[in-house]
N, C-alpha and C. Protein backbone atom coordinates (compact mmCIF):
# COMPACT_ATOMS: atom_id res chain seq x y z
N UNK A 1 19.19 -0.47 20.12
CA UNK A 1 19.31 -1.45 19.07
C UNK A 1 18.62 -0.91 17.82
N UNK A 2 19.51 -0.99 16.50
CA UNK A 2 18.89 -0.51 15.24
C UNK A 2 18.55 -1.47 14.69
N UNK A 3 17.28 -1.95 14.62
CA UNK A 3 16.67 -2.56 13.05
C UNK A 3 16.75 -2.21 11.64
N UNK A 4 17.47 -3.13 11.01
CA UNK A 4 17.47 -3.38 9.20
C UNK A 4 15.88 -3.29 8.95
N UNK A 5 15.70 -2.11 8.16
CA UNK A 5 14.33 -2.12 7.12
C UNK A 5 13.61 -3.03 7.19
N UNK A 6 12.02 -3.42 7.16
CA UNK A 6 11.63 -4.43 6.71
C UNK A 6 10.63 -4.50 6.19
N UNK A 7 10.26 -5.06 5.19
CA UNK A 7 9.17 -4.73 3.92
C UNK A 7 8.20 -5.87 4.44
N UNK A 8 6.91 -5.23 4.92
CA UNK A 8 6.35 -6.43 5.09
C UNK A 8 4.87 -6.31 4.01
N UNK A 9 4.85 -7.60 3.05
CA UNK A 9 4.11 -7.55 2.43
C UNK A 9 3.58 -8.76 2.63
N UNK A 10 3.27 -9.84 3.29
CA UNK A 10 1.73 -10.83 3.56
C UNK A 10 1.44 -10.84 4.69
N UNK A 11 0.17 -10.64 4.73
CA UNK A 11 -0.46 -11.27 3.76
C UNK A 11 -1.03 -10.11 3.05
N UNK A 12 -1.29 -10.53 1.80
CA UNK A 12 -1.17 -10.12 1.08
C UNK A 12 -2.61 -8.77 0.95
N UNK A 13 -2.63 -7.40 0.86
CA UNK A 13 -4.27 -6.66 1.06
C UNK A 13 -4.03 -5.80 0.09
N UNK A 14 -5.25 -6.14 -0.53
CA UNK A 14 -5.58 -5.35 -2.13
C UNK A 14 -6.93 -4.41 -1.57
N UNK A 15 -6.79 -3.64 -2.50
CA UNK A 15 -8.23 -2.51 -2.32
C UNK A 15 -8.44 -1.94 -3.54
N UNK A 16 -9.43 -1.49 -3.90
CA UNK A 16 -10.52 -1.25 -4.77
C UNK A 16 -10.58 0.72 -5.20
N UNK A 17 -10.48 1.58 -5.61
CA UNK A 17 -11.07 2.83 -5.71
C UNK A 17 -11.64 2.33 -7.75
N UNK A 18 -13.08 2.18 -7.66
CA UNK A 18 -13.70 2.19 -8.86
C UNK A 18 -13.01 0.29 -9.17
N UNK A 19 -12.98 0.86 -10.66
CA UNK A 19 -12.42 0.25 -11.31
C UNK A 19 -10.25 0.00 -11.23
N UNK A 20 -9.84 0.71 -10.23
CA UNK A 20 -8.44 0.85 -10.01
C UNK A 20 -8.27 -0.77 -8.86
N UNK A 21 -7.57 -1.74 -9.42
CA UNK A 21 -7.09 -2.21 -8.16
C UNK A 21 -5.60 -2.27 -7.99
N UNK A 22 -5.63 -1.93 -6.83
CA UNK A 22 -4.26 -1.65 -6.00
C UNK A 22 -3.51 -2.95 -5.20
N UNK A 23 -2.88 -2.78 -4.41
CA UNK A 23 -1.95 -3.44 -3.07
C UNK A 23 -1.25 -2.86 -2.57
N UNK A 24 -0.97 -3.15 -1.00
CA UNK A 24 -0.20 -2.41 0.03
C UNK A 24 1.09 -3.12 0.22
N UNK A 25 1.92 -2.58 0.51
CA UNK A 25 3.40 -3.00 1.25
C UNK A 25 3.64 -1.60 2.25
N UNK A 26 3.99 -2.46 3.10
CA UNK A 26 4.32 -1.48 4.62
C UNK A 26 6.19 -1.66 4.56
N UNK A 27 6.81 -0.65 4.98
CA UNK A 27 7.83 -0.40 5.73
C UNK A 27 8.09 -0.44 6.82
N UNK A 28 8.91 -0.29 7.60
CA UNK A 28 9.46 -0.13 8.80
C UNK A 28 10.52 0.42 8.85
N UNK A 29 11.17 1.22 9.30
CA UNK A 29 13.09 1.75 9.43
C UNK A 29 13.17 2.81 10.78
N UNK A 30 13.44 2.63 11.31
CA UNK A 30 13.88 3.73 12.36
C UNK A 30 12.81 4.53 13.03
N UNK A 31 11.77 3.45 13.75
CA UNK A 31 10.80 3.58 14.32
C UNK A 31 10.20 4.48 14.09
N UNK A 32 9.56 4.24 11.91
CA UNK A 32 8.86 4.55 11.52
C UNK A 32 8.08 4.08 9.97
N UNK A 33 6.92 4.12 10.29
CA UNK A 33 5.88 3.18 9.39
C UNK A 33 5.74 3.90 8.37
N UNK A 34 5.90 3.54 6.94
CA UNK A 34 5.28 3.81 5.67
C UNK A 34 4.85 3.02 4.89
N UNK A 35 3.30 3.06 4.46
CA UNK A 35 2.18 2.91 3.85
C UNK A 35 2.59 3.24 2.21
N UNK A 36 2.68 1.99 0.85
CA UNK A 36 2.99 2.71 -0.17
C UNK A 36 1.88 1.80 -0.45
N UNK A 37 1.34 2.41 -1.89
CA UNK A 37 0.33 1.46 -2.77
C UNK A 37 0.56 1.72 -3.76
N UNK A 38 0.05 0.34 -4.81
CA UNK A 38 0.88 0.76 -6.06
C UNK A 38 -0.84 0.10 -6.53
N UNK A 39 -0.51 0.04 -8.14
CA UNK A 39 -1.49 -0.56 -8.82
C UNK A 39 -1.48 -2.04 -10.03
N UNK A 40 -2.23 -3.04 -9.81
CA UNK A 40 -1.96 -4.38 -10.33
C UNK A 40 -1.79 -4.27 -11.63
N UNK A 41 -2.67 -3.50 -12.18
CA UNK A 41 -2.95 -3.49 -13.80
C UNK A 41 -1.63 -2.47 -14.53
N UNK A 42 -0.96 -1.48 -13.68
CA UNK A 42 0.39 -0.69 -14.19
C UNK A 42 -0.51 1.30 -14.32
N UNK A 43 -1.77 0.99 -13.92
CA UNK A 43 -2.34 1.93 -14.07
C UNK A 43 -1.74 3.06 -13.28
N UNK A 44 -1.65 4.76 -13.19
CA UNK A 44 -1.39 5.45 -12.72
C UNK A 44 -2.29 5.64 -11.13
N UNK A 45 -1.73 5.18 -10.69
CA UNK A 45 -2.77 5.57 -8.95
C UNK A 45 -2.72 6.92 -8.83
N UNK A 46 -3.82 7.40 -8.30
CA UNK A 46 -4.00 9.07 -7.92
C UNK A 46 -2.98 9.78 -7.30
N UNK A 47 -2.86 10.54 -7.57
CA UNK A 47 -1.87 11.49 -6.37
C UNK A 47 -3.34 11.91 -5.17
N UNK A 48 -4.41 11.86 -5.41
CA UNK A 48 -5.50 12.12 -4.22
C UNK A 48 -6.06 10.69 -3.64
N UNK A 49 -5.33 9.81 -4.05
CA UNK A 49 -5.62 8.39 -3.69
C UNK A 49 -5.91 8.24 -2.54
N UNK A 50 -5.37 8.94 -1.55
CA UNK A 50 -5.36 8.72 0.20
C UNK A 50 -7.06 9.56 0.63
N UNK A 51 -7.09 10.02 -0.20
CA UNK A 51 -8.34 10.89 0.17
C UNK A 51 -9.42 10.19 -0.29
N UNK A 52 -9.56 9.47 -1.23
CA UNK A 52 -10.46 8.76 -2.15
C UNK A 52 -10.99 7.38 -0.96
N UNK A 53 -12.02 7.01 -1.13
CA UNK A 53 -13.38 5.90 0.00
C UNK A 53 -12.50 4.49 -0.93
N UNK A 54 -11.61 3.97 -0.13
CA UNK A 54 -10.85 2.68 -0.69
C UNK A 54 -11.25 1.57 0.09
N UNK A 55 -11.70 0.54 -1.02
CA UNK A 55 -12.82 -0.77 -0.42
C UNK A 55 -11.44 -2.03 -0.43
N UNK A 56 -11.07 -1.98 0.82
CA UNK A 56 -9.92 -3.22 0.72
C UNK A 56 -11.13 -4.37 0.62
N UNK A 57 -10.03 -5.05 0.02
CA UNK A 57 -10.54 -6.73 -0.07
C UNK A 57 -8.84 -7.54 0.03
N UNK A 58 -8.76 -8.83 0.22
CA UNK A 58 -8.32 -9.84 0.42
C UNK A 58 -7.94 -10.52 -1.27
C-alpha cells in the first residue's frame, strides 16, 4: 500500500538559534521522513543550521 505525502505541521514547534526564530514541518512519502525549517521573520536560515545548539520552544 502507497501513501499520498503528508505534511505534518501541528502542533505547531518553533526553535531558537540566537536571535533567528524558526519552525518545523515534517514530511512523509515513501517510507521516508524529512525535517525542513524555515524562518518566521523571512530571515535567511543557515546552510550550517543543523549543526548549530537549537533551543526548541512551543
Amino acid at each position: 500500500m502507497v501513501l499520498d505525502r503528508r505534511v505534518l505541521n501541528h502542533p505547531i514547534i518553533s526553535g531558537t538559534v540566537g536571535d533567528l526564530l524558526t519552525g518545523f514541518v515534517a514530511f512523509v512519502e515513501k517510507d521516508e521522513v524529512t525535517l525542513d525549517c524555515f524562518s518566521y521573520g523571512g530571515e535567511v536560515v543557515p546552510q550550517n543550521f543543523r549543526y548549530l545548539e537549537v533551543q526548541v520552544t512551543q
